[in-house]
PDB file of N, CA and C in Angstrom:
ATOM      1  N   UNK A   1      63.709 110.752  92.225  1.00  0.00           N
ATOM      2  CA  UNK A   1      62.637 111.198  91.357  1.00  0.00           C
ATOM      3  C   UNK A   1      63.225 112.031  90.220  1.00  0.00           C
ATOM      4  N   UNK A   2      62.613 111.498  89.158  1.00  0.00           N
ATOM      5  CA  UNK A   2      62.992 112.642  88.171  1.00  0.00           C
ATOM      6  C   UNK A   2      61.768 113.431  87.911  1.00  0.00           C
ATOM      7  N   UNK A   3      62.140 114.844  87.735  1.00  0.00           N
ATOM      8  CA  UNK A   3      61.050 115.552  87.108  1.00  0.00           C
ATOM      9  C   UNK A   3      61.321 116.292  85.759  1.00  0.00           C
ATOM     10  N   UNK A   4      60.614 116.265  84.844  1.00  0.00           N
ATOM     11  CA  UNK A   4      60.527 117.080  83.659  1.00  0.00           C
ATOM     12  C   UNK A   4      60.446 118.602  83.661  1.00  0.00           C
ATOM     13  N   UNK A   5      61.198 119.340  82.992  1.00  0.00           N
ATOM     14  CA  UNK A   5      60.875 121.128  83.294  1.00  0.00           C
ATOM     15  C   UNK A   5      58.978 121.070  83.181  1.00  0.00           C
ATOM     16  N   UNK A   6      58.226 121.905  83.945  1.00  0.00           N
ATOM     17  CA  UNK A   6      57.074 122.170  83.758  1.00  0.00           C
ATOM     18  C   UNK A   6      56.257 120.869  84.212  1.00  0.00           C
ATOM     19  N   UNK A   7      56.633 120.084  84.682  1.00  0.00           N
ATOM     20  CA  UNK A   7      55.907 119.173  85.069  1.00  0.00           C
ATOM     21  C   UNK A   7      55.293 119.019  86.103  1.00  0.00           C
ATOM     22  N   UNK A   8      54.080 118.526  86.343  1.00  0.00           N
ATOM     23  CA  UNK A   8      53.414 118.492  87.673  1.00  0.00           C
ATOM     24  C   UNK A   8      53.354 117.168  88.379  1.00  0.00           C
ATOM     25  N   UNK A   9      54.077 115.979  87.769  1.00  0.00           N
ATOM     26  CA  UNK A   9      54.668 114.719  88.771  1.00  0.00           C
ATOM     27  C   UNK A   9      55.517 114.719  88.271  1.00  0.00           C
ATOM     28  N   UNK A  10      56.676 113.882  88.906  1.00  0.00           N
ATOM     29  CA  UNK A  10      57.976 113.083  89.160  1.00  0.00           C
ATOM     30  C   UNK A  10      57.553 111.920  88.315  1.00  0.00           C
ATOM     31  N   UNK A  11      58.448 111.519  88.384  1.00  0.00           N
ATOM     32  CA  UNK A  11      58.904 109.851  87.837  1.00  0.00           C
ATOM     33  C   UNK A  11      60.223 109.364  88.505  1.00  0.00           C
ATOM     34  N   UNK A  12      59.240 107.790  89.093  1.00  0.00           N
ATOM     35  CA  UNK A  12      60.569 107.257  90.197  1.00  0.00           C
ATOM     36  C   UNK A  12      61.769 106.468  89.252  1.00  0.00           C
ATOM     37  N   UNK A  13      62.727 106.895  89.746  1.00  0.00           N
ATOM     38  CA  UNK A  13      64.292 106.535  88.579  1.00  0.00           C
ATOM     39  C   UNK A  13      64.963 105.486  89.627  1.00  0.00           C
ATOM     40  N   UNK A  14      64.736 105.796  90.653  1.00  0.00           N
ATOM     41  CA  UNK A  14      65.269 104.694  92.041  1.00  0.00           C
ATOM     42  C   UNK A  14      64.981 104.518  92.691  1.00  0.00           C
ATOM     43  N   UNK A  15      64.987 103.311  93.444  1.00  0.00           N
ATOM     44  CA  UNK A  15      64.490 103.228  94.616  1.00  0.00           C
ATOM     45  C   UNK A  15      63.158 102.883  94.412  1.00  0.00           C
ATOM     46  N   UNK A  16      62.710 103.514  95.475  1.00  0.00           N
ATOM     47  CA  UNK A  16      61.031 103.763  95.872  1.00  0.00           C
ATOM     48  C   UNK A  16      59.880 102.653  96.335  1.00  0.00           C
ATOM     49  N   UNK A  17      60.962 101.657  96.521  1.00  0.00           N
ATOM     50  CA  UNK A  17      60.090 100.350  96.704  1.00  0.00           C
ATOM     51  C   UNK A  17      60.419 100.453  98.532  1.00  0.00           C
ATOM     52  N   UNK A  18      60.460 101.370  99.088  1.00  0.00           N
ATOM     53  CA  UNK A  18      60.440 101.229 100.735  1.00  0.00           C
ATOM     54  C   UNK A  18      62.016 100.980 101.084  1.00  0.00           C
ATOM     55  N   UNK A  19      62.449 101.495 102.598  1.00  0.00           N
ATOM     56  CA  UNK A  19      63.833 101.123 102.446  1.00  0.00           C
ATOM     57  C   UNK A  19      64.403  99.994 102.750  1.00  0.00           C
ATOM     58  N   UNK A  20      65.706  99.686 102.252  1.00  0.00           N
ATOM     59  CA  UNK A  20      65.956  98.007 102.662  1.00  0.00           C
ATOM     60  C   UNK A  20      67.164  98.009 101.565  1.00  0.00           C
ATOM     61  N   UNK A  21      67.300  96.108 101.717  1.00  0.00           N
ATOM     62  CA  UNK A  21      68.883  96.005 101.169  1.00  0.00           C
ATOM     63  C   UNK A  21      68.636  95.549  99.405  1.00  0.00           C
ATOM     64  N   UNK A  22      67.676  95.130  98.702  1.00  0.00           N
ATOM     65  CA  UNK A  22      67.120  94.271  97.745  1.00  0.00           C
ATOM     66  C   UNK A  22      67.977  95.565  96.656  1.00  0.00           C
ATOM     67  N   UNK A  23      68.046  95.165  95.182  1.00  0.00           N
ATOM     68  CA  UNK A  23      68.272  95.767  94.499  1.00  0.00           C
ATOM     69  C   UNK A  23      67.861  96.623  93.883  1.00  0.00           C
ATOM     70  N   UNK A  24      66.446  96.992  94.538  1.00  0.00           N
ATOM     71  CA  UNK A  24      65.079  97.574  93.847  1.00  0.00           C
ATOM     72  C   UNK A  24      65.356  98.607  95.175  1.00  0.00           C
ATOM     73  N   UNK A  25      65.825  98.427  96.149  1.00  0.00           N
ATOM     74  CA  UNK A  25      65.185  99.518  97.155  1.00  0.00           C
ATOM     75  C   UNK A  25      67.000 100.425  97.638  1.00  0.00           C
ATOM     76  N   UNK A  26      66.466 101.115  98.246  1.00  0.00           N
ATOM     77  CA  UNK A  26      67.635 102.501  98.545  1.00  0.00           C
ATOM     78  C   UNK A  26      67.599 102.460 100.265  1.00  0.00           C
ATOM     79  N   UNK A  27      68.944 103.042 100.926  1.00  0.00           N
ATOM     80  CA  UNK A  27      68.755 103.314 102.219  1.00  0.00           C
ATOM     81  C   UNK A  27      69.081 104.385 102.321  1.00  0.00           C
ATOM     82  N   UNK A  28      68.183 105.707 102.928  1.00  0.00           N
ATOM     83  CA  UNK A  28      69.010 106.384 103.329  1.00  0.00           C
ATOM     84  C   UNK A  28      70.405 107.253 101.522  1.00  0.00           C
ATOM     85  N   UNK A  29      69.467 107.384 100.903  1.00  0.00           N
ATOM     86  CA  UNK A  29      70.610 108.235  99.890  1.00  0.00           C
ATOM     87  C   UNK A  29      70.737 109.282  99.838  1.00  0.00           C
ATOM     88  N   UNK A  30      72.672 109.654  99.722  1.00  0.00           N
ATOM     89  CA  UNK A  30      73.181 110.897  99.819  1.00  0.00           C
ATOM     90  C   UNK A  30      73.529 111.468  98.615  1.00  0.00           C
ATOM     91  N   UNK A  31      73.279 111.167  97.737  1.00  0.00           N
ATOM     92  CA  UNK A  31      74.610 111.620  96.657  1.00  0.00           C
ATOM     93  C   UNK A  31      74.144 110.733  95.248  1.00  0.00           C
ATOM     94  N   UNK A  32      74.229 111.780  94.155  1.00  0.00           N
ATOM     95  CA  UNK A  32      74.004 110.805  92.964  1.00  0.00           C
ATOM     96  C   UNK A  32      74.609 111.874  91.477  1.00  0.00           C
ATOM     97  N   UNK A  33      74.899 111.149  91.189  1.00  0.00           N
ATOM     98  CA  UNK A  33      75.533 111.638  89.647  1.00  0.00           C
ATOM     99  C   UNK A  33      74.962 111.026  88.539  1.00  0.00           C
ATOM    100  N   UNK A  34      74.377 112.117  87.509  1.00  0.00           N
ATOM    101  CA  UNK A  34      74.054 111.426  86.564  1.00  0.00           C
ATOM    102  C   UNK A  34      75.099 110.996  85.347  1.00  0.00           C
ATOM    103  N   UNK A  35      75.420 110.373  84.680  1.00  0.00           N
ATOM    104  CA  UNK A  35      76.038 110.530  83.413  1.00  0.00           C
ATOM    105  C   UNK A  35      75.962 110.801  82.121  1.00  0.00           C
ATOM    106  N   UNK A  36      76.575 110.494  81.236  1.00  0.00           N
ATOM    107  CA  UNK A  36      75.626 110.970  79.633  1.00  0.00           C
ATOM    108  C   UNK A  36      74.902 110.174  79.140  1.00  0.00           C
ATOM    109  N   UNK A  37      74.797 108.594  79.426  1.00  0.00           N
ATOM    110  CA  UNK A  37      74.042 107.548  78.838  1.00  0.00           C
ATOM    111  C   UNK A  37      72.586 107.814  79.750  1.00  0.00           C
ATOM    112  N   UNK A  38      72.540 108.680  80.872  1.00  0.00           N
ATOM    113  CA  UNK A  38      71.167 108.790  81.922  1.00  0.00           C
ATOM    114  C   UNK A  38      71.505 107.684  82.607  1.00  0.00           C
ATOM    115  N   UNK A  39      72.540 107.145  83.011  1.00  0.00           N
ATOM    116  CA  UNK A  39      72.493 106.575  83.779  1.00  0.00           C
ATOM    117  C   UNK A  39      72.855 106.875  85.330  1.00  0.00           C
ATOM    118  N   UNK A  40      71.846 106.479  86.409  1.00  0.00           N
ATOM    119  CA  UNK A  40      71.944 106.914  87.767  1.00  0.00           C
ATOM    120  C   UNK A  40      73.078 106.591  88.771  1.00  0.00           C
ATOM    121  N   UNK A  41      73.804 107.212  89.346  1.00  0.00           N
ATOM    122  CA  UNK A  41      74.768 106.411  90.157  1.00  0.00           C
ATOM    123  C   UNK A  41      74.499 107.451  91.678  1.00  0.00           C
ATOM    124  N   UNK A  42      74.400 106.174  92.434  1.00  0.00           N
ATOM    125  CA  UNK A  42      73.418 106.625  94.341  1.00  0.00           C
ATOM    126  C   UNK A  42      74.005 106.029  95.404  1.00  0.00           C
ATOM    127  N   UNK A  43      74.934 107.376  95.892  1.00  0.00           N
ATOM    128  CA  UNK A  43      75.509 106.877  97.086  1.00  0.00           C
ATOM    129  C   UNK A  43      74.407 106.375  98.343  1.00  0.00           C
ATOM    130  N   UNK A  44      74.220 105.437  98.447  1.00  0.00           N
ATOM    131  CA  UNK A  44      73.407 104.741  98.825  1.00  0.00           C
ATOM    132  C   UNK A  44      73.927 104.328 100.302  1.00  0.00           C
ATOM    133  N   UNK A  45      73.769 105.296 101.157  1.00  0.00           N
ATOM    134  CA  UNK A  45      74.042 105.493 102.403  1.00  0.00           C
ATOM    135  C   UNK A  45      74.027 104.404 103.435  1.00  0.00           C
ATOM    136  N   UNK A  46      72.976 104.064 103.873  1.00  0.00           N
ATOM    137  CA  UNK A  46      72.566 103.290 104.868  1.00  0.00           C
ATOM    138  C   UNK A  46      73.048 101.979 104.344  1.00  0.00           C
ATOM    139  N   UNK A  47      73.356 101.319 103.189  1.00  0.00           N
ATOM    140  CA  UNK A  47      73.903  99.898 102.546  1.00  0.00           C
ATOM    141  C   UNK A  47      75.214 100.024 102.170  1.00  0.00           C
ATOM    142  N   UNK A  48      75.804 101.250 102.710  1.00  0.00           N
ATOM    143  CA  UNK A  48      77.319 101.261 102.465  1.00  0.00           C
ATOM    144  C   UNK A  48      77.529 100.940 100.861  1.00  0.00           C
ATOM    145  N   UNK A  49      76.805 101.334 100.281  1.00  0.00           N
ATOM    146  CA  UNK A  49      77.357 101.084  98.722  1.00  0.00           C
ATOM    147  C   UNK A  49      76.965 102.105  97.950  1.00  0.00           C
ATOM    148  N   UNK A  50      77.758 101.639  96.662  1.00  0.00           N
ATOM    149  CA  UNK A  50      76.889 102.808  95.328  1.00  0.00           C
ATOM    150  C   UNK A  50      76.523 101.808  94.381  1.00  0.00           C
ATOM    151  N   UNK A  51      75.605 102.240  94.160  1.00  0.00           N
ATOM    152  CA  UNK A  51      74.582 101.678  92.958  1.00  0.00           C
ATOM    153  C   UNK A  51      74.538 102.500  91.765  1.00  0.00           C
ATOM    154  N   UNK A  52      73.796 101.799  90.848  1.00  0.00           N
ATOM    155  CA  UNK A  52      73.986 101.789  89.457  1.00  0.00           C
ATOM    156  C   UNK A  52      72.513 101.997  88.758  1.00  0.00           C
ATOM    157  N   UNK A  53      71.476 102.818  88.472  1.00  0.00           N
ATOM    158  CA  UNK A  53      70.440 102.636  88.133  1.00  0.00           C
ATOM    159  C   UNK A  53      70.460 102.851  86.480  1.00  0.00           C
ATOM    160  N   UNK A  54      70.010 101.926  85.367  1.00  0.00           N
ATOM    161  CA  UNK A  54      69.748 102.213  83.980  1.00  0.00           C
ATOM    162  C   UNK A  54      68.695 103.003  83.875  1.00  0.00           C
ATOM    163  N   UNK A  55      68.110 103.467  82.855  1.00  0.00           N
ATOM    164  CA  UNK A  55      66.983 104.534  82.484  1.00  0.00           C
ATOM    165  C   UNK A  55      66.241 103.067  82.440  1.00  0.00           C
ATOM    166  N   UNK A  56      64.862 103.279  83.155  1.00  0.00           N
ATOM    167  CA  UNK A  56      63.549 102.277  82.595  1.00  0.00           C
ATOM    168  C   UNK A  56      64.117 100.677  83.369  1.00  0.00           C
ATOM    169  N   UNK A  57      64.754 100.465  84.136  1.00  0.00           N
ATOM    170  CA  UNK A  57      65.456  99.457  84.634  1.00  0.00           C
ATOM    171  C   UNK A  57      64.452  99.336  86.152  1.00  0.00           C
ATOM    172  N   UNK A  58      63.997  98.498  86.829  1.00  0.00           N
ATOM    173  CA  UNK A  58      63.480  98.439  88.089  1.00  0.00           C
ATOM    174  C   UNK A  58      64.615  98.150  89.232  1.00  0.00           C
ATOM    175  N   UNK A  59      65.912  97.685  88.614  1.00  0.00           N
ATOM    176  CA  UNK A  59      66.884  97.228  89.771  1.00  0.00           C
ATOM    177  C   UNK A  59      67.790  98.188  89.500  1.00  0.00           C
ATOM    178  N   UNK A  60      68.854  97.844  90.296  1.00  0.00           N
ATOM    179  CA  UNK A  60      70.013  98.579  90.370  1.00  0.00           C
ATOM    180  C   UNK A  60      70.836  97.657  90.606  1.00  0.00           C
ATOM    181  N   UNK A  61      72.089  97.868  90.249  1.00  0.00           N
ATOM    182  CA  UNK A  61      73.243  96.986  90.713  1.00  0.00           C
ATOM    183  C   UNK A  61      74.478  97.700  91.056  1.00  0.00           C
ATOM    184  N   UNK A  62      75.424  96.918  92.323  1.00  0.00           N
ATOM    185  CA  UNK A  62      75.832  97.445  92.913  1.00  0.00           C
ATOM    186  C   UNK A  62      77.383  97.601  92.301  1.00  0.00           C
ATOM    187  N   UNK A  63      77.459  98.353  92.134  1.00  0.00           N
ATOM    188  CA  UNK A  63      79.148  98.869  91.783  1.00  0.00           C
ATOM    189  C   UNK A  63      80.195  98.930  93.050  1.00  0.00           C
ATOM    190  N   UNK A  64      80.197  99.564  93.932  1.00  0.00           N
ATOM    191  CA  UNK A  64      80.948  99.811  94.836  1.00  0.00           C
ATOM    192  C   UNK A  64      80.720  99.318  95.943  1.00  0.00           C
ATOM    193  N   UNK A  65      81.450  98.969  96.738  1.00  0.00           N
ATOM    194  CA  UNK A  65      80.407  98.384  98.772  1.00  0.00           C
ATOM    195  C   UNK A  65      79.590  97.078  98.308  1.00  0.00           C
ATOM    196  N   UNK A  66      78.446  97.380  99.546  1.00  0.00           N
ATOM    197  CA  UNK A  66      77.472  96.224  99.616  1.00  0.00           C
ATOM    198  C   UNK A  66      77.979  94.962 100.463  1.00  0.00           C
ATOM    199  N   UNK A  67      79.602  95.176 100.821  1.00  0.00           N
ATOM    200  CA  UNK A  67      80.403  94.324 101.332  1.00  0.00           C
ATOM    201  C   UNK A  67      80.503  94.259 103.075  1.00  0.00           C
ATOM    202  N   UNK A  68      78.792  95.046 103.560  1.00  0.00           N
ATOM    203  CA  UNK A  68      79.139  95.734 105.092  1.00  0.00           C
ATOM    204  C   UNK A  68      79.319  96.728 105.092  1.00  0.00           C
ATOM    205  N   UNK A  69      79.594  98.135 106.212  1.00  0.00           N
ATOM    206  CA  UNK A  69      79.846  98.550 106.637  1.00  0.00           C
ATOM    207  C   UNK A  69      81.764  98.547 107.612  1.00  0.00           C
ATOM    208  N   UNK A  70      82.470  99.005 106.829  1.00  0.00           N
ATOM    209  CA  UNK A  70      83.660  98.452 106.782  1.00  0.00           C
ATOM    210  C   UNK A  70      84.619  99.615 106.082  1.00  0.00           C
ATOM    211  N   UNK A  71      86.498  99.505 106.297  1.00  0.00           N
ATOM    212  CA  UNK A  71      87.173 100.412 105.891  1.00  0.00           C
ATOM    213  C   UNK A  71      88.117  99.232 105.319  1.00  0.00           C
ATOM    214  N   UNK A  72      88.109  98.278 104.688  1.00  0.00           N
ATOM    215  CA  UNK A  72      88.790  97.973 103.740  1.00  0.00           C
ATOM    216  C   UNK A  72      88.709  98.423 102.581  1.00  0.00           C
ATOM    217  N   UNK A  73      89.618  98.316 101.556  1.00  0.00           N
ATOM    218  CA  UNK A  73      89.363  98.559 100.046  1.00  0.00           C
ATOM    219  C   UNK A  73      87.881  98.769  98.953  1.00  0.00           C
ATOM    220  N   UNK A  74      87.571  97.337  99.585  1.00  0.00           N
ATOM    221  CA  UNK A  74      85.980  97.222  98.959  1.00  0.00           C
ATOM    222  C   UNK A  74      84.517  96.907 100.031  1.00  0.00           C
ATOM    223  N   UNK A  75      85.316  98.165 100.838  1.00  0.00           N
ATOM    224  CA  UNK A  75      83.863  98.250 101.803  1.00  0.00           C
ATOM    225  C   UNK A  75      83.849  99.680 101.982  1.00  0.00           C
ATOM    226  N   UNK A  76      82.543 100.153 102.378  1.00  0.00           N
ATOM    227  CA  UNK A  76      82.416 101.824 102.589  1.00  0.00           C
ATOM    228  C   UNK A  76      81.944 102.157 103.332  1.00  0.00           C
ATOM    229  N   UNK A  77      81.325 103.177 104.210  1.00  0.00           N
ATOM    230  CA  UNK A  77      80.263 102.940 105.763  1.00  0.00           C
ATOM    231  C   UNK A  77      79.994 104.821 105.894  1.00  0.00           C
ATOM    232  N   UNK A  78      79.118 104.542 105.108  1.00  0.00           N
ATOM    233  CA  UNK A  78      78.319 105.931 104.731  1.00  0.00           C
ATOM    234  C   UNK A  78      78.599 106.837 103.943  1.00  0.00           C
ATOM    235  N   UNK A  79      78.579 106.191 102.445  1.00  0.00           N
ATOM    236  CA  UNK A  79      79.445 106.872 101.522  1.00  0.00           C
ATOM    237  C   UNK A  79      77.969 108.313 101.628  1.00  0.00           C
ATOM    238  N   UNK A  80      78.165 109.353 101.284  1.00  0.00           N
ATOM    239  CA  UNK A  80      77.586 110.502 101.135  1.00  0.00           C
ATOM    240  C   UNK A  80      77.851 111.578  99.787  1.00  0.00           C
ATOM    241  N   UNK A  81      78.184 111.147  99.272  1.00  0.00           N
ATOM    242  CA  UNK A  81      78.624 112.010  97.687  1.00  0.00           C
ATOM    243  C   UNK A  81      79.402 111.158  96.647  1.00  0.00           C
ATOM    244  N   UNK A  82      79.552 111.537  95.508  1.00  0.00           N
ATOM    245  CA  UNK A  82      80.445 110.774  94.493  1.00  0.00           C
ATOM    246  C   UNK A  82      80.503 111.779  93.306  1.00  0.00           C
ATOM    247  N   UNK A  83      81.573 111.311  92.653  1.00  0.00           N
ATOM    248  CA  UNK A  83      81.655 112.412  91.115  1.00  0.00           C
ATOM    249  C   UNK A  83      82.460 111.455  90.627  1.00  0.00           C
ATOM    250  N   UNK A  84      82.855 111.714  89.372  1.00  0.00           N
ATOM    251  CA  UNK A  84      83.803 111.580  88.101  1.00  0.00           C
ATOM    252  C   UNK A  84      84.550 112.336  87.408  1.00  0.00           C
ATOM    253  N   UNK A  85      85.982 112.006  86.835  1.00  0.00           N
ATOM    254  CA  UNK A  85      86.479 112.685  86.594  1.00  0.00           C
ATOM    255  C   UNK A  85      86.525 112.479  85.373  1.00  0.00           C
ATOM    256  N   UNK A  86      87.469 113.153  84.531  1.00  0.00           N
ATOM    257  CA  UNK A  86      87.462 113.203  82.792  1.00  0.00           C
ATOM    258  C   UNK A  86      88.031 111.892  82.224  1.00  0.00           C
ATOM    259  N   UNK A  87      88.747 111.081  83.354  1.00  0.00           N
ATOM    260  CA  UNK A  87      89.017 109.926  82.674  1.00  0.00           C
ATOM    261  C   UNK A  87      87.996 108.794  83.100  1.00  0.00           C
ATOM    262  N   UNK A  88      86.607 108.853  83.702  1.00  0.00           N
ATOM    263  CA  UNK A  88      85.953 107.981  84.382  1.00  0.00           C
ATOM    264  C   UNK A  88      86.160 107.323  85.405  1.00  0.00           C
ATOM    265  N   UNK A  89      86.970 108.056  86.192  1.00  0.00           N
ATOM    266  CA  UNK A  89      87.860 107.205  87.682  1.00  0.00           C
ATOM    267  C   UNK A  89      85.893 108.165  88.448  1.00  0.00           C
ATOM    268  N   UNK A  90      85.554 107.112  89.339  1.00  0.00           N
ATOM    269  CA  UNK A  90      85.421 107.417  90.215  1.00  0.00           C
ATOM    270  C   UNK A  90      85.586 107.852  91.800  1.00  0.00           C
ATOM    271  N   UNK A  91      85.135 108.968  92.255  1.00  0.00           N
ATOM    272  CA  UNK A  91      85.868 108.946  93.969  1.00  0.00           C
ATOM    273  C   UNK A  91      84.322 109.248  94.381  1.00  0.00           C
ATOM    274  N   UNK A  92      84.393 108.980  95.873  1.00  0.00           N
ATOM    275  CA  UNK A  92      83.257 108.506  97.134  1.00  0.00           C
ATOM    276  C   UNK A  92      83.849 109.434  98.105  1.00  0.00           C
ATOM    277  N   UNK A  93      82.670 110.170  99.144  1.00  0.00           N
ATOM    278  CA  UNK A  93      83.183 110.456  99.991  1.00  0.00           C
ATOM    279  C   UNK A  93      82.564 109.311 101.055  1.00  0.00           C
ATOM    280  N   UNK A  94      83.496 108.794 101.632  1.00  0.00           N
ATOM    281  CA  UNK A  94      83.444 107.469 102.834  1.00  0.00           C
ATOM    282  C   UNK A  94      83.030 108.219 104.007  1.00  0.00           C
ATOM    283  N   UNK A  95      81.678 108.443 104.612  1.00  0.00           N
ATOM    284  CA  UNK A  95      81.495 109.242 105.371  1.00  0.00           C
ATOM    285  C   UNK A  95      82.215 109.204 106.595  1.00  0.00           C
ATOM    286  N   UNK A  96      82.076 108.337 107.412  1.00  0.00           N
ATOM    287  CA  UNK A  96      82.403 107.530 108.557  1.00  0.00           C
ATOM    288  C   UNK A  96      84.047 106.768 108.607  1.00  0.00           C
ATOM    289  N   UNK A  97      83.926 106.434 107.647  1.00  0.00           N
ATOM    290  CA  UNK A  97      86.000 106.562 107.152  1.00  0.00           C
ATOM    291  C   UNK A  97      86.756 107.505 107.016  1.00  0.00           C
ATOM    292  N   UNK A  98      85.854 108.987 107.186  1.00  0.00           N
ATOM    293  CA  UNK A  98      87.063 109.842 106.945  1.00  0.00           C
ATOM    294  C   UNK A  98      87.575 110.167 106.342  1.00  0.00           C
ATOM    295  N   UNK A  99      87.371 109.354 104.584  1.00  0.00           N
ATOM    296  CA  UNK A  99      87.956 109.446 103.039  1.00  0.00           C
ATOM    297  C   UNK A  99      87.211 109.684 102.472  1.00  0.00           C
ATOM    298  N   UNK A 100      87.887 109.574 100.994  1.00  0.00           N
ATOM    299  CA  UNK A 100      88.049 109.742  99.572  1.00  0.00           C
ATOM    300  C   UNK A 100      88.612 108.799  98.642  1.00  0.00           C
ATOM    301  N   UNK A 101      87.688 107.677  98.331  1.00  0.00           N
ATOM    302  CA  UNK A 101      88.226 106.549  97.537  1.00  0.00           C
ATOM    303  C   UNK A 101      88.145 106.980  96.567  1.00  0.00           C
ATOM    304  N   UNK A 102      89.236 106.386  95.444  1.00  0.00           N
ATOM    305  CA  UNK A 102      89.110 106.284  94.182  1.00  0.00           C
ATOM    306  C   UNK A 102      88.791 105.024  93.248  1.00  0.00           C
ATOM    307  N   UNK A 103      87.824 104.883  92.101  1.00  0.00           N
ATOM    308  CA  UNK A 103      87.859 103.478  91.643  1.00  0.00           C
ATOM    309  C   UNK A 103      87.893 104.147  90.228  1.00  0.00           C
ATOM    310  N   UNK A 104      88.511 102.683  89.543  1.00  0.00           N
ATOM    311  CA  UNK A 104      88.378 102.690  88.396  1.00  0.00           C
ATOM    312  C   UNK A 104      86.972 102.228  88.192  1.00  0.00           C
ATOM    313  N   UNK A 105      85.928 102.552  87.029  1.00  0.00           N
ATOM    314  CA  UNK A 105      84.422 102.048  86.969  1.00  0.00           C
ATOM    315  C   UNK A 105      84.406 102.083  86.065  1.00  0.00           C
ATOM    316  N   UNK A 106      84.101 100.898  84.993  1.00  0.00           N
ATOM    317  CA  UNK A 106      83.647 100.260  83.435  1.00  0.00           C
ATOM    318  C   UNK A 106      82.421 100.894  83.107  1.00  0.00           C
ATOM    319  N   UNK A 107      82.277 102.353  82.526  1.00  0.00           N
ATOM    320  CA  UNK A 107      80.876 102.513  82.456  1.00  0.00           C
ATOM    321  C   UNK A 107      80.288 101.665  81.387  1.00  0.00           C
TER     322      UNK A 107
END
């Protein structure tokens, strides 16, 4: 949800269509970073991935995971946080893996 200073509703930015795997819906989210374009990025817990939400967009698309629940390279299994650094590398905390991935991400 986003809310406006002084505002008395939200506005849904993700998700919110019930939980599940579709590109419209969220499981279970831990973690989200905004960036400077407003764009949403949602460690998206329960689908082992991170997603990608645009401003005014109904879907999301998946950047990271989505590949299972898994500790290979491009699988994650309860990511719970994420940030960026000054060169746009992203890192995940892999809940259930025990890590700290790093990706390169094309914003």
């Amino acid at each position: 949800m986003k809310w406006r200073k002084d505002a008395k509703e939200g506005a849904v930015v993700a998700g919110g269509n019930g939980q599940g795997r579709n590109l419209n819906q969220l499981s279970n989210p831990q973690g989200l970073f905004v960036d400077d374009l407003g764009q949403i990025y949602v460690a998206d817990s329960g689908n082992h991935r991170i997603m990608r939400w645009c401003e005014g967009k109904e879907e999301g698309e998946i950047i990271v995971g989505g590949n299972g629940p898994g500790n290979q390279s491009n699988q994650l299994n309860c990511p719970c946080g994420l940030c960026f650094d000054d060169e746009e590398n992203l890192y995940v905390a892999d809940f259930n893996n025990h890590r700290i991935q790093k990706f390169e991400i094309l914003l």
